[in-house]
C-alpha atoms as a PDB file:
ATOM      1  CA  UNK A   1       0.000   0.000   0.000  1.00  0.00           C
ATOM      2  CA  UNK A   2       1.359   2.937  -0.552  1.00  0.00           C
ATOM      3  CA  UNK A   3       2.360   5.709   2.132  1.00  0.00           C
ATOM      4  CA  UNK A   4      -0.171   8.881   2.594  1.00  0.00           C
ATOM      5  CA  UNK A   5       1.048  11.891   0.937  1.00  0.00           C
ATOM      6  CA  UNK A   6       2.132  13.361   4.520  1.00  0.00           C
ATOM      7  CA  UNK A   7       4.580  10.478   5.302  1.00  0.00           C
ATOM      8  CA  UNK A   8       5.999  10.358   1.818  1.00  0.00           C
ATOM      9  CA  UNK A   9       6.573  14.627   2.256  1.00  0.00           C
ATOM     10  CA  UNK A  10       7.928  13.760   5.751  1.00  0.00           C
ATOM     11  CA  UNK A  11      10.300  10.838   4.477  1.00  0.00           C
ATOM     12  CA  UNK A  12      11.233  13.778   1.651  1.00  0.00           C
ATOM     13  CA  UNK A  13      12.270  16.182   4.217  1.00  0.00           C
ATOM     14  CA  UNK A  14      14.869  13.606   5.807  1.00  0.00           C
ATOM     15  CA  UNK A  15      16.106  12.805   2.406  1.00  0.00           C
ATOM     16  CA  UNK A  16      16.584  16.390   2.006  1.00  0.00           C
ATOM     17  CA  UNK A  17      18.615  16.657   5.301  1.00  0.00           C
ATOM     18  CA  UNK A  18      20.516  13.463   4.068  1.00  0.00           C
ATOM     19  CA  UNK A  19      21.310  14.721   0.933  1.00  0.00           C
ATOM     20  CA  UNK A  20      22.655  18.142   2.694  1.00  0.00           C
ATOM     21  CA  UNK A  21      25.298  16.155   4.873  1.00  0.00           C
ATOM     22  CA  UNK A  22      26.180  13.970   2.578  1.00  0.00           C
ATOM     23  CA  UNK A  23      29.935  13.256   1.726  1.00  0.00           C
ATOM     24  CA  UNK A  24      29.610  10.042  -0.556  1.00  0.00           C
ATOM     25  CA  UNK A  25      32.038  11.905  -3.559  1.00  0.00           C
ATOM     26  CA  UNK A  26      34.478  14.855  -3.233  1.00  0.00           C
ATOM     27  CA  UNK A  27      32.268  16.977  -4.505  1.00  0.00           C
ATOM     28  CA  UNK A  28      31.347  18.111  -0.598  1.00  0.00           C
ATOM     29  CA  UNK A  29      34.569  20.079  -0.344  1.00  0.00           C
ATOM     30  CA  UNK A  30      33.864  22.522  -3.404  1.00  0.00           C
ATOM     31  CA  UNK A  31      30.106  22.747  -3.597  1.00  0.00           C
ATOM     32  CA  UNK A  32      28.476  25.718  -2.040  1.00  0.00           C
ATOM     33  CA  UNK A  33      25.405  23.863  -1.181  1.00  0.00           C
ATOM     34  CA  UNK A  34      23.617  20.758  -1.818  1.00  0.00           C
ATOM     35  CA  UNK A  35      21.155  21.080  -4.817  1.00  0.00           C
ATOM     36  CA  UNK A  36      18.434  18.316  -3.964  1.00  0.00           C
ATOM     37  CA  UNK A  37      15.107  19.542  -6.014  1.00  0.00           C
ATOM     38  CA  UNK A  38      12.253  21.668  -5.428  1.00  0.00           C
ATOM     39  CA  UNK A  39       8.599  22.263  -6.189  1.00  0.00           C
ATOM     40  CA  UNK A  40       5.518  20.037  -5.504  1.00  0.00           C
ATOM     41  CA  UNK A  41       6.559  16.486  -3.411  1.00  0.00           C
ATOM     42  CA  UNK A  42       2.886  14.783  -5.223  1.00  0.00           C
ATOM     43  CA  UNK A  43       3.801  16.338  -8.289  1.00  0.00           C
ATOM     44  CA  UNK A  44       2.339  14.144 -11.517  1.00  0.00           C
ATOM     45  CA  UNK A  45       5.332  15.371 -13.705  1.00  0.00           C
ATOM     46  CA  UNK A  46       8.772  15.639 -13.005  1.00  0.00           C
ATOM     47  CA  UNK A  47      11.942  16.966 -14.504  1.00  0.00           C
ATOM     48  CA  UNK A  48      15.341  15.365 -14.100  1.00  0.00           C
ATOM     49  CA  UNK A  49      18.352  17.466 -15.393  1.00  0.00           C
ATOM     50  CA  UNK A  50      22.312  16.910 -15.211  1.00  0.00           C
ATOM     51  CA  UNK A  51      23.799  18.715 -12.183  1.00  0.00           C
ATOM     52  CA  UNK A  52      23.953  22.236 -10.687  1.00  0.00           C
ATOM     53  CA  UNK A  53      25.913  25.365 -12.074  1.00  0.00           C
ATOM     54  CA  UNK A  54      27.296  28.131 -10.273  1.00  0.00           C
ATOM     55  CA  UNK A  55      24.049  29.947  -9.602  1.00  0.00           C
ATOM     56  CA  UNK A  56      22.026  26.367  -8.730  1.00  0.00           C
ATOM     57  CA  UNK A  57      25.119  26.156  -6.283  1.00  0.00           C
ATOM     58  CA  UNK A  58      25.014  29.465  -4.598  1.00  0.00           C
ATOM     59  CA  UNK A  59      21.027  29.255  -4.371  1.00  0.00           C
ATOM     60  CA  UNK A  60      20.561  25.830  -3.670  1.00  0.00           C
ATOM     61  CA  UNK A  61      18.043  25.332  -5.717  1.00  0.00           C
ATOM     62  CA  UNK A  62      17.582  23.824  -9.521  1.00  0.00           C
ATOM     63  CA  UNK A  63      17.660  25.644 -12.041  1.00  0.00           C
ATOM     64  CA  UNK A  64      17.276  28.947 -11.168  1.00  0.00           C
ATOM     65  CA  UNK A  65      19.836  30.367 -14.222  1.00  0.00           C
ATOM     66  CA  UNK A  66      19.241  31.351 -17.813  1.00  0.00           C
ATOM     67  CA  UNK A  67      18.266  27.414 -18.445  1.00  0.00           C
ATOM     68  CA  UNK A  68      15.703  27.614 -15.315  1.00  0.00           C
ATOM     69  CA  UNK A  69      13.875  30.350 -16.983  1.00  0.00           C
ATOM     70  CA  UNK A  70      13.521  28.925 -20.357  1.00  0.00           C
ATOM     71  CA  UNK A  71      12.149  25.618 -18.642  1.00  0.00           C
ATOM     72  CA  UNK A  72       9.554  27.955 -16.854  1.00  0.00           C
ATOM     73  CA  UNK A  73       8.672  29.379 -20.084  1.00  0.00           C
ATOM     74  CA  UNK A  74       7.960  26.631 -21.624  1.00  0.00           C
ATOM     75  CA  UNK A  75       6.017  25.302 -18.559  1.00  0.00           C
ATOM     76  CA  UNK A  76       3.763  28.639 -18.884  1.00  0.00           C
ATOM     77  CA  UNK A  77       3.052  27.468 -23.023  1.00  0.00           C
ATOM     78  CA  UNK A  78       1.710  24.259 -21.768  1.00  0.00           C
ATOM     79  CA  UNK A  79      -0.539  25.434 -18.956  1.00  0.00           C
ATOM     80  CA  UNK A  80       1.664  24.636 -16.055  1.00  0.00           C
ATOM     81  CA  UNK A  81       4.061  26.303 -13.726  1.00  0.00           C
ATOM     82  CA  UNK A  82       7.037  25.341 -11.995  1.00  0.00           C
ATOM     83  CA  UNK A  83       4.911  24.521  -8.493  1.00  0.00           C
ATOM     84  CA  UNK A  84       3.308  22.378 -10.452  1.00  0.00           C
ATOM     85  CA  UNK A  85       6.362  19.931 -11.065  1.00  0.00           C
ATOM     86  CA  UNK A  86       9.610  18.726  -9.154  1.00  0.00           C
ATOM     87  CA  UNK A  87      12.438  19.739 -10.344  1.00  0.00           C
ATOM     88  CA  UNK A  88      15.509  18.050  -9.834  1.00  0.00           C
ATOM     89  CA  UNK A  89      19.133  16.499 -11.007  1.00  0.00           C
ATOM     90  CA  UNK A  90      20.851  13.477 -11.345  1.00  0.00           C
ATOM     91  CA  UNK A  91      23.994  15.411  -9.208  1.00  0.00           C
ATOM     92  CA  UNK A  92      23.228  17.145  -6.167  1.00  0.00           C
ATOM     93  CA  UNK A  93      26.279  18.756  -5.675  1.00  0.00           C
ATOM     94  CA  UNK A  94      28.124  21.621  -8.636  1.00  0.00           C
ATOM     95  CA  UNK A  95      30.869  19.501 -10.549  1.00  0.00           C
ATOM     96  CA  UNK A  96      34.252  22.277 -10.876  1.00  0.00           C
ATOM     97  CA  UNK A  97      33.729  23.847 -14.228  1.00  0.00           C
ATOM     98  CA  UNK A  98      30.519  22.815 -14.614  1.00  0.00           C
ATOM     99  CA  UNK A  99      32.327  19.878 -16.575  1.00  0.00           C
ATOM    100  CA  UNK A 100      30.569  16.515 -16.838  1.00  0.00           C
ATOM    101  CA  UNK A 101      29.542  14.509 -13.939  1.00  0.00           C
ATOM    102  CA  UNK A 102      31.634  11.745 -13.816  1.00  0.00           C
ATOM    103  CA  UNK A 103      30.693   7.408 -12.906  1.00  0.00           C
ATOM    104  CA  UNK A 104      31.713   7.765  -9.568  1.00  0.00           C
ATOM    105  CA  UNK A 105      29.319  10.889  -8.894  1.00  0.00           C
ATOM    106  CA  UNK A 106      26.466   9.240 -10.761  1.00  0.00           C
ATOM    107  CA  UNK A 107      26.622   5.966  -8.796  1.00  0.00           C
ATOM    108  CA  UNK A 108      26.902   8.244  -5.274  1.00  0.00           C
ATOM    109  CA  UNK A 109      23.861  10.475  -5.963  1.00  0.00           C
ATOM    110  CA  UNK A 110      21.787   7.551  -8.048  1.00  0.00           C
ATOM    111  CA  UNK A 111      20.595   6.280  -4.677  1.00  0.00           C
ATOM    112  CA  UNK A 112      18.979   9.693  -3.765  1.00  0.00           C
ATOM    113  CA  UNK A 113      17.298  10.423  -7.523  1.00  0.00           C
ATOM    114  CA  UNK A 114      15.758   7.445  -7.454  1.00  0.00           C
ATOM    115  CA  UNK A 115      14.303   7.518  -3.711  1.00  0.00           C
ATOM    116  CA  UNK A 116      12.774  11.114  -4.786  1.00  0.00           C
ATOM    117  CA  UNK A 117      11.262   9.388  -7.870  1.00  0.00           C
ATOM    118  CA  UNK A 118       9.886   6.564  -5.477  1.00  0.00           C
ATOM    119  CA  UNK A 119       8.595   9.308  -2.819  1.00  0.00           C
ATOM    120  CA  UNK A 120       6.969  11.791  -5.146  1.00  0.00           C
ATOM    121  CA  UNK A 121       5.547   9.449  -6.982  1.00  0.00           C
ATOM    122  CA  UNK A 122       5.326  11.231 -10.543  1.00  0.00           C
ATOM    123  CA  UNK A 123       3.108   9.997 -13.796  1.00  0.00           C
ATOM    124  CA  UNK A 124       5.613  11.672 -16.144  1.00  0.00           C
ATOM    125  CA  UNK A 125       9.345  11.541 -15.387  1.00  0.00           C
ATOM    126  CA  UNK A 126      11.402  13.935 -18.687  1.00  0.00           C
ATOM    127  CA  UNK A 127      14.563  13.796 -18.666  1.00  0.00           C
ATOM    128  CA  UNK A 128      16.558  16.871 -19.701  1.00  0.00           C
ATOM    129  CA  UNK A 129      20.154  15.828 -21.756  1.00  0.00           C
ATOM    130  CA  UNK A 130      22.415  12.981 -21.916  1.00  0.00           C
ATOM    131  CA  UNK A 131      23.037  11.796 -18.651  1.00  0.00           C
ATOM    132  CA  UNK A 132      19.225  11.988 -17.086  1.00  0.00           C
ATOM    133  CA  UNK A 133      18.181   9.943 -20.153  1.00  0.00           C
ATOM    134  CA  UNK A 134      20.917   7.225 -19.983  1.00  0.00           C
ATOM    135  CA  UNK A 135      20.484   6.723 -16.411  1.00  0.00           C
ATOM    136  CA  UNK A 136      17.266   6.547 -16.365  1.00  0.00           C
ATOM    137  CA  UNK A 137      16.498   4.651 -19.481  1.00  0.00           C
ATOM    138  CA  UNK A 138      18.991   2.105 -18.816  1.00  0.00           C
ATOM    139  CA  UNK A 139      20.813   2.854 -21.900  1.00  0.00           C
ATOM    140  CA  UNK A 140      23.730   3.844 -23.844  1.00  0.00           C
ATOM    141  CA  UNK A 141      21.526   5.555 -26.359  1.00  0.00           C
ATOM    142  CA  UNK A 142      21.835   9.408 -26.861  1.00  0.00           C
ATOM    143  CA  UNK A 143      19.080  11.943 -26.551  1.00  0.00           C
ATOM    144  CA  UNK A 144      19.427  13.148 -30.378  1.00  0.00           C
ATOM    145  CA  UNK A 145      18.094   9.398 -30.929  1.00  0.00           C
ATOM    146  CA  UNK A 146      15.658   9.206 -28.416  1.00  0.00           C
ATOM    147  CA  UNK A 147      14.396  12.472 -27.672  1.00  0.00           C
ATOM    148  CA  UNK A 148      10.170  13.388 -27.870  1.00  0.00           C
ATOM    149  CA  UNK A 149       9.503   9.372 -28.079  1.00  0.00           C
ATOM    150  CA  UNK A 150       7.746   8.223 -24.649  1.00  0.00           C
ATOM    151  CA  UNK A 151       8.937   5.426 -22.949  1.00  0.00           C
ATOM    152  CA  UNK A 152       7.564   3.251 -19.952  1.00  0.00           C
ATOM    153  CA  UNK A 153      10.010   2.271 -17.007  1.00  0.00           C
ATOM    154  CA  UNK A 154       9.531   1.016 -13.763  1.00  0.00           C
ATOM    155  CA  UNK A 155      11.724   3.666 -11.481  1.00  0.00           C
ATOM    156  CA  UNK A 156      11.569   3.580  -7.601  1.00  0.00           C
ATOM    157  CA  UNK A 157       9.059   1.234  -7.766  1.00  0.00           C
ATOM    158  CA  UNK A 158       7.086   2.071  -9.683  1.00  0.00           C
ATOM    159  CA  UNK A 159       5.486   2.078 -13.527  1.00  0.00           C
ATOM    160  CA  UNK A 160       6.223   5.541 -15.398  1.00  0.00           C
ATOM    161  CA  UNK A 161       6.244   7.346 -18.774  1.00  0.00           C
ATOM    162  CA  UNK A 162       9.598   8.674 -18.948  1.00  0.00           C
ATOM    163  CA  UNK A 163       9.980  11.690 -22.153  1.00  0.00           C
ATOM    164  CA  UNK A 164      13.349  12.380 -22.982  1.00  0.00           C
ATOM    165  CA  UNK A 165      14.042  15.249 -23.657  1.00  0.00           C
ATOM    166  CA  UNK A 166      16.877  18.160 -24.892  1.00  0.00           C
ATOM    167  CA  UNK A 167      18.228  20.150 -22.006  1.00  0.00           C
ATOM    168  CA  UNK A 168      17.216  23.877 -21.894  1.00  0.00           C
ATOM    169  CA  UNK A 169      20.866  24.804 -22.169  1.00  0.00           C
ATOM    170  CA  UNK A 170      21.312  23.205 -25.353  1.00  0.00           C
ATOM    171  CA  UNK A 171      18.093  25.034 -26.341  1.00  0.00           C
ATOM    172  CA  UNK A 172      19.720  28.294 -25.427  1.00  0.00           C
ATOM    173  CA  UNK A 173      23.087  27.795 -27.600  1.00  0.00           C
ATOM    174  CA  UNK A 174      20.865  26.387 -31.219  1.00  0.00           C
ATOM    175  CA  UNK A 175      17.270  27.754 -32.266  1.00  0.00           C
ATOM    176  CA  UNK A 176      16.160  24.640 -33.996  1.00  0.00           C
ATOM    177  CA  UNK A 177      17.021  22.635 -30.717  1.00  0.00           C
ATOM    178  CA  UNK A 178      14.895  25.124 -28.841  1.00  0.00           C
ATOM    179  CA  UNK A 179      11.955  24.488 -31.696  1.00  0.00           C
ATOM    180  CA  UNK A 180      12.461  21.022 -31.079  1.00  0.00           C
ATOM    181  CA  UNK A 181      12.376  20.886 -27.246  1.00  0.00           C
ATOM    182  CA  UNK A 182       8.996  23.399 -27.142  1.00  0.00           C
ATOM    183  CA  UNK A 183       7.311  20.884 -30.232  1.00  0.00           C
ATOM    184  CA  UNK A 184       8.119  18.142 -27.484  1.00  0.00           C
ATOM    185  CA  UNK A 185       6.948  19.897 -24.613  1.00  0.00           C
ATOM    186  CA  UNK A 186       3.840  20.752 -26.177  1.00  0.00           C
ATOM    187  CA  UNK A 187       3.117  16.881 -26.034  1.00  0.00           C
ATOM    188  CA  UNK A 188       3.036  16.313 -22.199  1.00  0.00           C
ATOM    189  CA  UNK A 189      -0.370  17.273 -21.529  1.00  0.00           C
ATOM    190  CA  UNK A 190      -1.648  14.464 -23.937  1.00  0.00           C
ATOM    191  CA  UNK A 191       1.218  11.923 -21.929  1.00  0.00           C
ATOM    192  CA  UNK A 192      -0.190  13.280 -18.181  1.00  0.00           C
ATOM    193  CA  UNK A 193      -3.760  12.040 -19.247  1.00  0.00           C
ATOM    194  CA  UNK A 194      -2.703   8.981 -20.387  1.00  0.00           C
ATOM    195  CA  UNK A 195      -3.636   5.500 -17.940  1.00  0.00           C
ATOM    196  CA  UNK A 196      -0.312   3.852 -17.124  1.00  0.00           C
ATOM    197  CA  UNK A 197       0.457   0.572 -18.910  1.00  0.00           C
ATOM    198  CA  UNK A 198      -0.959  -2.262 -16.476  1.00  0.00           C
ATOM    199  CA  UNK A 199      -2.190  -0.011 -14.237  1.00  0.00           C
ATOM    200  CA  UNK A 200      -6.065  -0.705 -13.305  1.00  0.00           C
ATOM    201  CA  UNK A 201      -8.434   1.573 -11.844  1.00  0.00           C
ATOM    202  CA  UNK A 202      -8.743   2.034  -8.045  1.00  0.00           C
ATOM    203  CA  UNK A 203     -12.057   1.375  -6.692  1.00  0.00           C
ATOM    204  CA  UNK A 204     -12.272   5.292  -5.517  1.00  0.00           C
ATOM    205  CA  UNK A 205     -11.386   6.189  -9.295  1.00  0.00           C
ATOM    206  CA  UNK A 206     -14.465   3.383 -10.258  1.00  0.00           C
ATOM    207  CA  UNK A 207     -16.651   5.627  -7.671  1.00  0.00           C
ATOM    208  CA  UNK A 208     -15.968   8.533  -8.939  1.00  0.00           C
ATOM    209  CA  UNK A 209     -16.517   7.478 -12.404  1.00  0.00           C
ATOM    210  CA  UNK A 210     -19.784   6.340 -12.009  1.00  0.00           C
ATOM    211  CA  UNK A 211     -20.386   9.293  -9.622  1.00  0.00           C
ATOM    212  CA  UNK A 212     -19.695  11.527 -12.550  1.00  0.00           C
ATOM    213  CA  UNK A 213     -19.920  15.556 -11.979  1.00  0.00           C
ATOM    214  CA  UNK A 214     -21.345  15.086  -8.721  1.00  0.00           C
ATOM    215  CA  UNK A 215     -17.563  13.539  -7.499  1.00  0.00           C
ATOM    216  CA  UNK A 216     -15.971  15.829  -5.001  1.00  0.00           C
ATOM    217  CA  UNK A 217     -12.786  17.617  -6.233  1.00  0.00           C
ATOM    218  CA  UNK A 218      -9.406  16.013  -5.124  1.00  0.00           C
ATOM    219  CA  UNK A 219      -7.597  17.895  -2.454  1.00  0.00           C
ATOM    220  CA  UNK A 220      -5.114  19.917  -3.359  1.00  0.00           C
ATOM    221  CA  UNK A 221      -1.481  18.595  -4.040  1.00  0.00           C
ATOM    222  CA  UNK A 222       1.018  19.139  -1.265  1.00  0.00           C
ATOM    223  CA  UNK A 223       3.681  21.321  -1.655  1.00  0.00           C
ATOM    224  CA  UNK A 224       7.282  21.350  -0.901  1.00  0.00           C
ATOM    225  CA  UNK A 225       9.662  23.901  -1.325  1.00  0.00           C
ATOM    226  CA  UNK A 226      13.035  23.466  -0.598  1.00  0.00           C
ATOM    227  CA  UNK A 227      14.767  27.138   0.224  1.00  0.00           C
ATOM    228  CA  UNK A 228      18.255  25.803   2.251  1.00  0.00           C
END
């Protein structure tokens, strides 16, 4: 059975605090601060970039840079804002240089991404870039090759469409892979309404059905913000 939406937010919160102590790589001694995510812990969507830059670093929070903004933008074409999602990244901690996060750093943080995914408990996982989508796909293959294309995945436990998708950065350096990324966007409202492979209907969802308009409206999602 799974938890109430109040234990999984609590069990968040210690993650959080886990993920702020943590010295698993040597990426503790240079980061500023520990980037774990942020934005709604029942969220049905959630994004899933590479690591934190300077600014994610200084914030500690995801991104909140030039990238950030163009992912809220295109959140805003679809109907949705960034409370609406989580928001996080397969590092938690600023690689020097902002240079690639590296197999060691993957396999110390993998732990944490996927006990988020397990806790929030999204519809929609997208990955943003390379390393999200390999991780979480389970594969070598490149986002150029996979990218807009949904796939299914069990991830922390759990049956999920997983988009993959270009990283906003890579939008902000080539117009035609910003085109692409907002023509793939533009799909997720279609993927959100979508019945998970295998997974039947609850008898409250049966209830409700057959209830029809007179169903009550479903409480509002809990929020979590993450400010340090």
């Amino acid at each position: 059975m799974s938890a109430s939406a109040e234990e999984r937010r609590e069990r968040l919160v210690d993650l959080y605090r886990e993920v702020q102590g943590c010295t698993k790589c040597p990426l503790y001694e240079t980061r500023t601060k520990a980037v774990f995510g942020a934005g709604n812990a029942d969220a049905d969507l959630m994004f899933v970039g590479e690591a934190p830059g300077a600014e994610e670093d200084r914030q500690g929070l995801p991104f909140v840079g030039r990238a950030g903004q163009l992912l809220n933008q295109m959140l805003e074409e679809i109907g949705l804002a960034r409370d609406d999602v989580f928001i996080a990244n397969v590092l938690k901690s600023r690689p020097p240089g902002n240079r690639d996060p590296q197999p060691l750093e993957i396999q110390a943080c993998e732990p944490y991404l996927f006990e988020q995914v397990r806790l929030i408990e999204p519809r929609v996982l997208c990955t943003l870039g390379n390393f999200a989508t390999k991780l979480l796909t389970g594969s070598p293959t490149g986002i150029t090759k996979v990218r807009g294309t949904p796939q299914v995945h069990d991830l922390g436990g759990r049956t999920v469409f997983l988009l993959p998708l270009f990283h906003p950065a890579a939008a902000l350096r080539t117009p035609a892979v910003k085109e692409t990324l907002r023509a793939d966007f533009a799909t997720i409202p279609e993927l959100l309404g979508r019945p998970l492979p295998g997974s039947a209907p609850s008898a409250e969802e049966i209830a409700e059905a057959e209830a029809g308009e007179d169903a009550p409206p479903p409480p509002p999602a809990d929020q979590l913000g993450f400010f340090g």
